[in-house]
Protein backbone atom coordinates (compact mmCIF):
# COMPACT_ATOMS: atom_id res chain seq x y z
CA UNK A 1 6.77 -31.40 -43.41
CA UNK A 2 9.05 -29.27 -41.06
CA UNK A 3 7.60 -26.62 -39.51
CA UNK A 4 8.88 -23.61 -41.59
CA UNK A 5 7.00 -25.42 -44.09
CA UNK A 6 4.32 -25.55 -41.96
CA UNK A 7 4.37 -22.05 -40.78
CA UNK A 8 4.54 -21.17 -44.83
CA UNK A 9 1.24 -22.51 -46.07
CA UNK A 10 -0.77 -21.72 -42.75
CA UNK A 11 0.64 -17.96 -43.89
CA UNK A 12 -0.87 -18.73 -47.55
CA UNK A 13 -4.18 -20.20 -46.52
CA UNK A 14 -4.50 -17.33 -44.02
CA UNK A 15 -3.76 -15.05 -46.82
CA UNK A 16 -6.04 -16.55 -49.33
CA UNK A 17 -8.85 -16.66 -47.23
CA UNK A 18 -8.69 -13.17 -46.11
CA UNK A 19 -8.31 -12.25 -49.39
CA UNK A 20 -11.27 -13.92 -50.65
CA UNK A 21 -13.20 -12.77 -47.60
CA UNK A 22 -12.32 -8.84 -49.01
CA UNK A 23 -13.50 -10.00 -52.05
CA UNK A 24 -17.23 -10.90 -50.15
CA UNK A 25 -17.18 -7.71 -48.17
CA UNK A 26 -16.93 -5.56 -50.72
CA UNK A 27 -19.48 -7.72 -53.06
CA UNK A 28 -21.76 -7.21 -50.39
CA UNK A 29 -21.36 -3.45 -49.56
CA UNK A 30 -21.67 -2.69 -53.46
CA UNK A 31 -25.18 -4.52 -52.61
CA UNK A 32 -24.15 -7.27 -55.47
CA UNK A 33 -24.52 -5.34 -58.16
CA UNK A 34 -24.79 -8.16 -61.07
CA UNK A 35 -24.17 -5.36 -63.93
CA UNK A 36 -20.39 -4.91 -62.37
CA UNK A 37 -18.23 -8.20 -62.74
CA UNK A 38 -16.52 -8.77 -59.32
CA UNK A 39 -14.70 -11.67 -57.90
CA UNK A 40 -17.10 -13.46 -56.31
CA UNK A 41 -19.58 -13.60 -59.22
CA UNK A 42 -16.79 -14.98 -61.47
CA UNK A 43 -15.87 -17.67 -59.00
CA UNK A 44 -12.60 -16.23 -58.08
CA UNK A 45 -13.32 -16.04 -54.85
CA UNK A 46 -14.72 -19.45 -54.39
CA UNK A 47 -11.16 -20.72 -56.49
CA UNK A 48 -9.29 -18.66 -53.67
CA UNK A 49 -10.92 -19.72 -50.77
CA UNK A 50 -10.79 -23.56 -51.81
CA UNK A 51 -7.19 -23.15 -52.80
CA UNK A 52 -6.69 -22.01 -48.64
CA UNK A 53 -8.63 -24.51 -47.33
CA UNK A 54 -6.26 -27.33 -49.42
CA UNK A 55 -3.36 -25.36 -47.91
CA UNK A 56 -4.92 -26.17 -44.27
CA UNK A 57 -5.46 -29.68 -44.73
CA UNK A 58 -2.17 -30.19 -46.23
CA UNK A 59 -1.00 -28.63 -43.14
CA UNK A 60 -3.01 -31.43 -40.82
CA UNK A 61 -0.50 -33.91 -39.22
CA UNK A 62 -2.70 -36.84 -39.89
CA UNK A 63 -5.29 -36.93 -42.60
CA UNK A 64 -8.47 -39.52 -41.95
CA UNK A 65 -10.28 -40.96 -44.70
CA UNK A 66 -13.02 -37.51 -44.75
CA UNK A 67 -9.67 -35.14 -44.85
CA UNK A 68 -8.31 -37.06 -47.46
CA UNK A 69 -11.15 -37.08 -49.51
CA UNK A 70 -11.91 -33.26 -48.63
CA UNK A 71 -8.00 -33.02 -50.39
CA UNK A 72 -8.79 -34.80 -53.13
CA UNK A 73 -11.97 -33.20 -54.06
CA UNK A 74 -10.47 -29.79 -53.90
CA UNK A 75 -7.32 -30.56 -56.15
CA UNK A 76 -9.55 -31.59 -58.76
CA UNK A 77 -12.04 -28.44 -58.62
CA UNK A 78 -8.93 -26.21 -58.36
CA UNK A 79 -7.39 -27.99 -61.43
CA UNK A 80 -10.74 -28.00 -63.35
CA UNK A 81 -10.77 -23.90 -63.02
């Protein structure tokens, strides 16, 4: 991976995670109100935030064997959403 690349999904996972972290702020300042559907309570959030994190590690030089198993586990949660 070059490093525009590089520089590209850091941007996205950076983006994704504030996003999702929005998403949690606001859930908690509205005091999780369960009668008002928000992001976090229909797992958007949790889709968003593991969606950055596979970003990150894809962005590791090296993976070891827990990285690589970190990777794999969040592909398939993010494709079984």
């Amino acid at each position: 991976m070059n490093g525009m690349d590089r520089a590209t999904k850091l941007l996205a996972a950076a983006e994704g995670a504030s996003a999702a972290t929005c998403d949690m702020i606001e859930c908690a300042r509205s005091n999780a109100d369960l009668r008002h559907p928000d992001n976090v309570s229909a797992g958007d959030t949790v889709h968003q935030l593991a969606d950055s994190l596979r970003l990150l590690v894809e962005c590791m030089p090296e993976l070891n064997e827990d990285a690589a198993q970190l990777q794999g586990a969040l592909i398939r949660f993010i494709e079984a959403g």
